[in-house]
C-alpha atoms as a PDB file:
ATOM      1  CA  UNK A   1     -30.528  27.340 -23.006  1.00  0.00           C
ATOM      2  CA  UNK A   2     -27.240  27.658 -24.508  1.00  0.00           C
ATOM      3  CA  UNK A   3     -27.579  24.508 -26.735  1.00  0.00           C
ATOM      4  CA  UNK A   4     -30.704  21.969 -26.366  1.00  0.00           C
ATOM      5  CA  UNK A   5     -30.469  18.333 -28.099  1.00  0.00           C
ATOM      6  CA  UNK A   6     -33.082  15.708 -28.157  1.00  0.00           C
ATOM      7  CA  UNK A   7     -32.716  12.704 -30.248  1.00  0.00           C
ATOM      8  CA  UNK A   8     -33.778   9.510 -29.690  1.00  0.00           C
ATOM      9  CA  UNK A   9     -31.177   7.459 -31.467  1.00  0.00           C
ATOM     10  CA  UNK A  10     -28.528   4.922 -31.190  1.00  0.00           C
ATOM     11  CA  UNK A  11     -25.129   5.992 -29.591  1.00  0.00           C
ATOM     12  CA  UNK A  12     -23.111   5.134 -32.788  1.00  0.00           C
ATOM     13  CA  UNK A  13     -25.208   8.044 -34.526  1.00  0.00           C
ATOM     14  CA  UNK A  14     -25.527  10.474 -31.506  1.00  0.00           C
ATOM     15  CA  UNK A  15     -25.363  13.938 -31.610  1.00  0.00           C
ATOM     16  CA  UNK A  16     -22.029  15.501 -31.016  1.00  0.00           C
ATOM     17  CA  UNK A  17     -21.345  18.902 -28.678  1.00  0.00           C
ATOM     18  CA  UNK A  18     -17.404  19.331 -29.389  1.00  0.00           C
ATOM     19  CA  UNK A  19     -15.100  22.235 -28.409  1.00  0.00           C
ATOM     20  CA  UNK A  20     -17.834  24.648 -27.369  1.00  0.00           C
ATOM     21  CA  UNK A  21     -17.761  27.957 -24.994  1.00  0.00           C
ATOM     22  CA  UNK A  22     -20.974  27.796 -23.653  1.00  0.00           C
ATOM     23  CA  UNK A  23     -21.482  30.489 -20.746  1.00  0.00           C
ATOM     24  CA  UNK A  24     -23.829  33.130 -18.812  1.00  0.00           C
ATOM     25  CA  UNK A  25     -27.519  31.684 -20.259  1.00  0.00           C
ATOM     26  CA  UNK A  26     -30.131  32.511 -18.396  1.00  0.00           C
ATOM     27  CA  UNK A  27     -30.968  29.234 -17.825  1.00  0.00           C
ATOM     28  CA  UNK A  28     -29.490  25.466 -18.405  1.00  0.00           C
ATOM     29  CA  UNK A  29     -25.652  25.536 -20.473  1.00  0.00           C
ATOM     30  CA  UNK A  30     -26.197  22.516 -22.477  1.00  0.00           C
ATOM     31  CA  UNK A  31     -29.285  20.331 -22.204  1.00  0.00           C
ATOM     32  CA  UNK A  32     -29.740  16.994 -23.633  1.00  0.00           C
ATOM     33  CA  UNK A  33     -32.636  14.607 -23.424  1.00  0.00           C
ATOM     34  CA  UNK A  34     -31.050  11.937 -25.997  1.00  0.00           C
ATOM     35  CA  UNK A  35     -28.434   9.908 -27.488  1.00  0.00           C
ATOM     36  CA  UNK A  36     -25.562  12.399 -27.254  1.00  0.00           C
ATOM     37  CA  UNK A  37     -21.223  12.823 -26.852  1.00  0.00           C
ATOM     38  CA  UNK A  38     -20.629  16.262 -24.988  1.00  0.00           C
ATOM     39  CA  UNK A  39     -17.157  16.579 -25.087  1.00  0.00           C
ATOM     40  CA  UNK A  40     -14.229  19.185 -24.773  1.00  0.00           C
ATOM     41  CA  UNK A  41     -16.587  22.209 -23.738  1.00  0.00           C
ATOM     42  CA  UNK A  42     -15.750  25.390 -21.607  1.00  0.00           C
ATOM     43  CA  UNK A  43     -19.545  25.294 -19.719  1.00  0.00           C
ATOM     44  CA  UNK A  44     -19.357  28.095 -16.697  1.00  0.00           C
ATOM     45  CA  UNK A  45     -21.365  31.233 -15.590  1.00  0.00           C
ATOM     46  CA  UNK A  46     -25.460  29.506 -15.584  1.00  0.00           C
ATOM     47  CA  UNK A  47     -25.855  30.989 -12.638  1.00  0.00           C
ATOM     48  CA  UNK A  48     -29.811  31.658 -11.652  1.00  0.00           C
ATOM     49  CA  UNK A  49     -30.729  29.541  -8.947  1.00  0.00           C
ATOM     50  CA  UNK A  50     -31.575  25.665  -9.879  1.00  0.00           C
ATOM     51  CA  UNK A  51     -29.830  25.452 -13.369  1.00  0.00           C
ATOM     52  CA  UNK A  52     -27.350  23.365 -14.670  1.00  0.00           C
ATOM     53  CA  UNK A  53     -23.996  23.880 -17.157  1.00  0.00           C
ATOM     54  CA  UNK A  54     -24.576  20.324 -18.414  1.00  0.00           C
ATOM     55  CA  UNK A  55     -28.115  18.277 -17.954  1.00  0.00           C
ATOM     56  CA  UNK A  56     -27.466  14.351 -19.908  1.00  0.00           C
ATOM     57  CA  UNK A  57     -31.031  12.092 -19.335  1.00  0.00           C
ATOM     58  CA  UNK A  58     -29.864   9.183 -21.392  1.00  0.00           C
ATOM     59  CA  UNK A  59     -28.341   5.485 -21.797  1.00  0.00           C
ATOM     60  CA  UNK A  60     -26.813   6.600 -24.711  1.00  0.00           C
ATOM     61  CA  UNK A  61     -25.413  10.109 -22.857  1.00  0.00           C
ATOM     62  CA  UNK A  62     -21.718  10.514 -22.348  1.00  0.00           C
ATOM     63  CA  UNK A  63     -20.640  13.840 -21.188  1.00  0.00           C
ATOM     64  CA  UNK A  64     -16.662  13.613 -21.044  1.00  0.00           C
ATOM     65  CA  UNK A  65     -13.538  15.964 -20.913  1.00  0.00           C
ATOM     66  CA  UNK A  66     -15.450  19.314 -20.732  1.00  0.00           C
ATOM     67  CA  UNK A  67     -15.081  22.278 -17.933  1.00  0.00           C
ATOM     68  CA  UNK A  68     -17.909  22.420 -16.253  1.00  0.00           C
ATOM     69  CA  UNK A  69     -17.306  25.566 -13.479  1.00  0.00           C
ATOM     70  CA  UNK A  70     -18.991  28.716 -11.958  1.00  0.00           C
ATOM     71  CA  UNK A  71     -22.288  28.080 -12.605  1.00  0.00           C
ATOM     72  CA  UNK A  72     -25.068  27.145  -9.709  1.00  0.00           C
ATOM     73  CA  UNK A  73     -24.657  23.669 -10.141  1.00  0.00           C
ATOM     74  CA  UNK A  74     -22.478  21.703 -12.505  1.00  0.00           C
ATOM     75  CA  UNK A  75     -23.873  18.699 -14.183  1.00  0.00           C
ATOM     76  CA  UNK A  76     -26.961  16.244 -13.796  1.00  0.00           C
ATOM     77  CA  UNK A  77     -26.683  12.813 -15.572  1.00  0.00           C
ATOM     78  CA  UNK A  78     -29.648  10.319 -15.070  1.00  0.00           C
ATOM     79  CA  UNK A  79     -30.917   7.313 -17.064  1.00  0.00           C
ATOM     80  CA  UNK A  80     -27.754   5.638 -17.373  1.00  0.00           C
ATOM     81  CA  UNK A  81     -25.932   8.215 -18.878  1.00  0.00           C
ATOM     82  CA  UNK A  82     -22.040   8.341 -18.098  1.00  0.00           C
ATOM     83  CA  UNK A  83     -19.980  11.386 -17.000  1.00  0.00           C
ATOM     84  CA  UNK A  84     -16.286  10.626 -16.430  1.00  0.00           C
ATOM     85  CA  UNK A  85     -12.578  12.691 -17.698  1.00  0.00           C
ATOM     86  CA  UNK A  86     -14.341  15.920 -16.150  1.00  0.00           C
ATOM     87  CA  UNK A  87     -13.187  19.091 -14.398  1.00  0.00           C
ATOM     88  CA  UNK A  88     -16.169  20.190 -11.980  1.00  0.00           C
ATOM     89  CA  UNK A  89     -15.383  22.750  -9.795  1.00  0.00           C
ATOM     90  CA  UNK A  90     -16.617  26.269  -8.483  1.00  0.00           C
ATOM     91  CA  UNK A  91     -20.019  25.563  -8.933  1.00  0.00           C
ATOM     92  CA  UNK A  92     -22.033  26.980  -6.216  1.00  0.00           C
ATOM     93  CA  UNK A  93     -23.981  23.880  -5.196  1.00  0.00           C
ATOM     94  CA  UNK A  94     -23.937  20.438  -6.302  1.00  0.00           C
ATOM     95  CA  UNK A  95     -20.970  19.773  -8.700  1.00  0.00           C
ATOM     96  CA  UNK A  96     -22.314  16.469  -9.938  1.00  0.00           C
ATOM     97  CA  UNK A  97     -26.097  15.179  -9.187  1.00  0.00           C
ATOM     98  CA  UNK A  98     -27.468  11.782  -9.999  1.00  0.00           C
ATOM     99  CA  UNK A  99     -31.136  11.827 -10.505  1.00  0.00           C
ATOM    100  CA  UNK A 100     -33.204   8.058  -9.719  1.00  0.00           C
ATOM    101  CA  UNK A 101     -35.573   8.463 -13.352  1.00  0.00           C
ATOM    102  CA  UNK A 102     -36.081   5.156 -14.098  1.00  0.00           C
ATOM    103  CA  UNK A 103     -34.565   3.153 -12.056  1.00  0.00           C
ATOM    104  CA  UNK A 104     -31.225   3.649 -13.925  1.00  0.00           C
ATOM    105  CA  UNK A 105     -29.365   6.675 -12.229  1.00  0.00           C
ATOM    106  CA  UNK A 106     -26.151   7.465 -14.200  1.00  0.00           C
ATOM    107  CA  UNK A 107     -22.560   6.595 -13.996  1.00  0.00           C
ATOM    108  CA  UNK A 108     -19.813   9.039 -12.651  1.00  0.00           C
ATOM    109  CA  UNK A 109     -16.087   7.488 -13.738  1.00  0.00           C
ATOM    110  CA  UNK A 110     -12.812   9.322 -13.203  1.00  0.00           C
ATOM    111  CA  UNK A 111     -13.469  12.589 -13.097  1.00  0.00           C
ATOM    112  CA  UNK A 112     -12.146  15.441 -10.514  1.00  0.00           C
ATOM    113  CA  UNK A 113     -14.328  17.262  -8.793  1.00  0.00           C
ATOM    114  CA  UNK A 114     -13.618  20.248  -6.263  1.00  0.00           C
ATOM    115  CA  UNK A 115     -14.258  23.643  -4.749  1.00  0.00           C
ATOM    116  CA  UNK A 116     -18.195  22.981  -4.875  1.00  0.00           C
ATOM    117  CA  UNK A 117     -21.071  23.222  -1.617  1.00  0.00           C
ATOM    118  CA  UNK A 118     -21.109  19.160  -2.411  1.00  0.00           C
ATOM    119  CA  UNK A 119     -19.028  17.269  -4.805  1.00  0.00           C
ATOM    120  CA  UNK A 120     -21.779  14.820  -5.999  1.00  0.00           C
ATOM    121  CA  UNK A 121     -25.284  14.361  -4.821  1.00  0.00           C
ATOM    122  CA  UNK A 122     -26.197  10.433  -5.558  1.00  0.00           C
ATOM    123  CA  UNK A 123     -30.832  10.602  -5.116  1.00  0.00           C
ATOM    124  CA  UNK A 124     -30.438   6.878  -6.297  1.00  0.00           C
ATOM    125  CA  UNK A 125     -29.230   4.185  -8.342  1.00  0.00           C
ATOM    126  CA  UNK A 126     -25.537   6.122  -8.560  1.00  0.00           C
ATOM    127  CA  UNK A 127     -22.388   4.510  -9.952  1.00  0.00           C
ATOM    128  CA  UNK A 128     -19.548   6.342  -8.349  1.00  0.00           C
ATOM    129  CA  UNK A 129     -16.107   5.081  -9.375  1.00  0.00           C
ATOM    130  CA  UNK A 130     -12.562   6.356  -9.381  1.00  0.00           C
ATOM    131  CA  UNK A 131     -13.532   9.825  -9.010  1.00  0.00           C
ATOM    132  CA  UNK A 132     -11.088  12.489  -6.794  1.00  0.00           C
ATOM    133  CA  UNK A 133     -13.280  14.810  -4.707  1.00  0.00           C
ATOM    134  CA  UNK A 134     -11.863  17.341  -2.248  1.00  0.00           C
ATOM    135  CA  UNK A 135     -12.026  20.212  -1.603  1.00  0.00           C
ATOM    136  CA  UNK A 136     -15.928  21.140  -1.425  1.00  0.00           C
ATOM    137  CA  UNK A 137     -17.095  23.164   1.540  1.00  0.00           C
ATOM    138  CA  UNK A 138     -20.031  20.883   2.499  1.00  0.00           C
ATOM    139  CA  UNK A 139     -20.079  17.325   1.773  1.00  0.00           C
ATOM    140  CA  UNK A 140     -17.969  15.455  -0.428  1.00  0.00           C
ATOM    141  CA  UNK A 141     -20.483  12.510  -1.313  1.00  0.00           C
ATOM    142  CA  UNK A 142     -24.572  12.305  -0.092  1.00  0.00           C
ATOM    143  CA  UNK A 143     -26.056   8.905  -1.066  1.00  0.00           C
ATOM    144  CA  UNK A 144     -29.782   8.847  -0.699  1.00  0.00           C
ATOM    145  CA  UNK A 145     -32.515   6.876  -2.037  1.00  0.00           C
ATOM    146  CA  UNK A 146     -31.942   3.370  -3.641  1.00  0.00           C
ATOM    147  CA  UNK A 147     -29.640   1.329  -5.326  1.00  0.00           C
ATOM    148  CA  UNK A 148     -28.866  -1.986  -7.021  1.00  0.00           C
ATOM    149  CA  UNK A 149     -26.317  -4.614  -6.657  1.00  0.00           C
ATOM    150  CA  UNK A 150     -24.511  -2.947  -9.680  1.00  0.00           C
ATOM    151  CA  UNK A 151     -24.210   0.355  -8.130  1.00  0.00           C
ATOM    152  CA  UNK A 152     -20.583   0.562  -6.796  1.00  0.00           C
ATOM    153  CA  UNK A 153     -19.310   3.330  -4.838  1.00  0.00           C
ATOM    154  CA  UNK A 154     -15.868   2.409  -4.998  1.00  0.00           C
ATOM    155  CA  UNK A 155     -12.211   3.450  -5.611  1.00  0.00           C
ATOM    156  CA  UNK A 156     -13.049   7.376  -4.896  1.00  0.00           C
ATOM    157  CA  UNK A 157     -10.579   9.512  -3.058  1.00  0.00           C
ATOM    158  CA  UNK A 158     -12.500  12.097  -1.016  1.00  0.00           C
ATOM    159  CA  UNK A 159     -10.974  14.676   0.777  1.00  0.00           C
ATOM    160  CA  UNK A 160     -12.690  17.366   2.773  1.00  0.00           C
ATOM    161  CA  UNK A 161     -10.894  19.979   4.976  1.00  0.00           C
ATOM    162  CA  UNK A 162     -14.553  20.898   6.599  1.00  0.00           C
ATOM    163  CA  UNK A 163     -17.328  18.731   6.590  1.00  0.00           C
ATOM    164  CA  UNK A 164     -18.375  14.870   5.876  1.00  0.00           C
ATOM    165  CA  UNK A 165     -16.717  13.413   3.195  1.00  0.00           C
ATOM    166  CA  UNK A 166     -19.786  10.537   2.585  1.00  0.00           C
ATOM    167  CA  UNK A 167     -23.027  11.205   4.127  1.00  0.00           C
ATOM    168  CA  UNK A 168     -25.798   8.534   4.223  1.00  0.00           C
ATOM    169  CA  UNK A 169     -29.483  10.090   4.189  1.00  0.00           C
ATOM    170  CA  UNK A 170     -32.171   9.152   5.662  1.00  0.00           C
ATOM    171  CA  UNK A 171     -33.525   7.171   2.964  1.00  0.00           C
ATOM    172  CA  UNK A 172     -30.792   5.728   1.684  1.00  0.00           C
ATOM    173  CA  UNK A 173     -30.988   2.031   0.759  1.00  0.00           C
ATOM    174  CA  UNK A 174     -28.723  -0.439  -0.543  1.00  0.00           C
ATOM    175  CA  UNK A 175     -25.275   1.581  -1.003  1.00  0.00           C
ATOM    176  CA  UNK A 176     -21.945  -0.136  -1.266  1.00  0.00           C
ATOM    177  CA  UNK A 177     -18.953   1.743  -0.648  1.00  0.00           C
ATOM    178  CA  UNK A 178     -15.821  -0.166  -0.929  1.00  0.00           C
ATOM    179  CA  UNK A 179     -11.870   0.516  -0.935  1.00  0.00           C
ATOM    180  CA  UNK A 180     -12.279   4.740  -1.294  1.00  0.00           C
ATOM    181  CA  UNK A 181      -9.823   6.655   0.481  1.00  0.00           C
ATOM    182  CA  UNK A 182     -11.709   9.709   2.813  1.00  0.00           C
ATOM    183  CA  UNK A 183      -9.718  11.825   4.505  1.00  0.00           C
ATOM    184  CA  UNK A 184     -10.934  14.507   6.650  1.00  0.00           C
ATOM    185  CA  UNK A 185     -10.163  17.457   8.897  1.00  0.00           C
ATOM    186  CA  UNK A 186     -12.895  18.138  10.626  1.00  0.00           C
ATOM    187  CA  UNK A 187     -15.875  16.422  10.371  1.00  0.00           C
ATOM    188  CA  UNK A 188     -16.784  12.417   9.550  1.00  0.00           C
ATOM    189  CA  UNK A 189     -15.322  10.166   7.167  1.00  0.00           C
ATOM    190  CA  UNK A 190     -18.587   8.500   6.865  1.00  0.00           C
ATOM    191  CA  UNK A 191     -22.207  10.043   8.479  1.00  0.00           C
ATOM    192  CA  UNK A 192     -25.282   7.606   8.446  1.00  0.00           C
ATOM    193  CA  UNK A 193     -28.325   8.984   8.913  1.00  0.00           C
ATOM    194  CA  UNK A 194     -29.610   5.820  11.469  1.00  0.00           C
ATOM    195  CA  UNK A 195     -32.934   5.572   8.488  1.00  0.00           C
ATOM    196  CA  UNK A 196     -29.911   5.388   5.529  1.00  0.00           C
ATOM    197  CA  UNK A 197     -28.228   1.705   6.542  1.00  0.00           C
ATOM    198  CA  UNK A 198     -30.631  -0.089   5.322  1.00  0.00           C
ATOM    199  CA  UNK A 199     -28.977  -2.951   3.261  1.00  0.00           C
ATOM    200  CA  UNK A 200     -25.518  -1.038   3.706  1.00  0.00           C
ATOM    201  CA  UNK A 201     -22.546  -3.007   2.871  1.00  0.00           C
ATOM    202  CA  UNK A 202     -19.053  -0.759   3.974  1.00  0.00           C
ATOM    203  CA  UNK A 203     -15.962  -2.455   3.617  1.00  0.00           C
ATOM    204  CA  UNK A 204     -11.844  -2.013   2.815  1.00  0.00           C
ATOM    205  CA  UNK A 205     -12.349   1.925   3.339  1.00  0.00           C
ATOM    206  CA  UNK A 206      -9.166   4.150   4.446  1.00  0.00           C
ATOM    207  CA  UNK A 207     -10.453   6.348   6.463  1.00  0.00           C
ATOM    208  CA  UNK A 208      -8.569   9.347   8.209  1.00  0.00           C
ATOM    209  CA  UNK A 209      -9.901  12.464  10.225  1.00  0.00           C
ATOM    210  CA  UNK A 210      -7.619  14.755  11.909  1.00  0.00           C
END
């Protein structure tokens, strides 16, 4: 790893990651299994296949303002930690990736992300706000698994030139996607997988395709 924090404390005595160049480590950039602020970091070139620049698996996570580019894939926030102010792009997979650890997910909250396979992969319990995606050669958005009443996908500009810009999985469950603007060239504005509507609730979406 290039840096590796695990603490177990509050958030107002978290560890701090500030102004760092962290780049071309074999495996994971920065990896954090605690209370943490990652902030104002260069995080590119982790590029061996499954790793991460950033990894945040905490409530008391916030991952905010850094670079996070070139590497396989960019960042993966569970357990109700929050990534938002963010530059993800050029990553050769998944920009941003929620994982479904206990029950929580994580929060993704203004942040730009582009130039990736897929912009963000949601596997559950995602909170997907105010975020501009375009740009990524795949899929913009893929929702899978479940999520609560709390668990907004709203107010996200998607753009995709190729591609779907919100795809539904098969076991998708529970997603609400209101008021985001998807735009797309050629491919779907939204694709649900007919075993991902369950509990869907859709509603005050622009939605354009050339």
């Amino acid at each position: 790893y290039g840096i590796y924090t695990r603490y177990n404390g509050t958030a107002a005595n978290r560890v701090v990651i500030r102004d760092n160049l962290v780049h071309d480590n074999a495996s994971h950039g920065i990896y954090s299994t605690g209370a943490v602020w990652i902030v104002d970091n260069d995080v590119y070139g982790q590029t061996n296949t499954g790793t991460y620049g950033v990894i945040a698996y905490n409530a008391n996570a916030r991952v905010e303002d850094n670079d996070i580019h070139g590497n396989y894939h960019g960042i993966a926030a569970d357990s109700g930690a929050l990534v938002t102010g963010n530059e993800i792009y050029g990553n050769s997979q998944y920009g941003g990736f929620v994982g479904s650890g206990s029950g929580s997910g994580a929060s993704f909250v203004g942040n730009r992300i582009y130039g990736n396979s897929y912009g963000i992969v949601d596997a559950g319990y995602g909170h997907i706000v105010n975020n501009v995606i375009y740009a990524n050669t795949n899929v913009g958005l893929s929702l899978g698994w479940r999520h609560n009443a709390g668990d907004l996908i709203s107010n996200n500009t998607i753009y995709q030139p190729v591609g779907d810009a919100v795809r539904l999985t098969n076991n998708a469950q529970d997603v609400r996607l209101f008021n985001n603007v998807l735009w797309v060239a050629a491919g779907y504005g939204i694709n649900a997988d007919p075993g991902g509507v369950s509990g869907l609730l859709s509603d005050y979406n622009l939605i354009f395709t050339a």
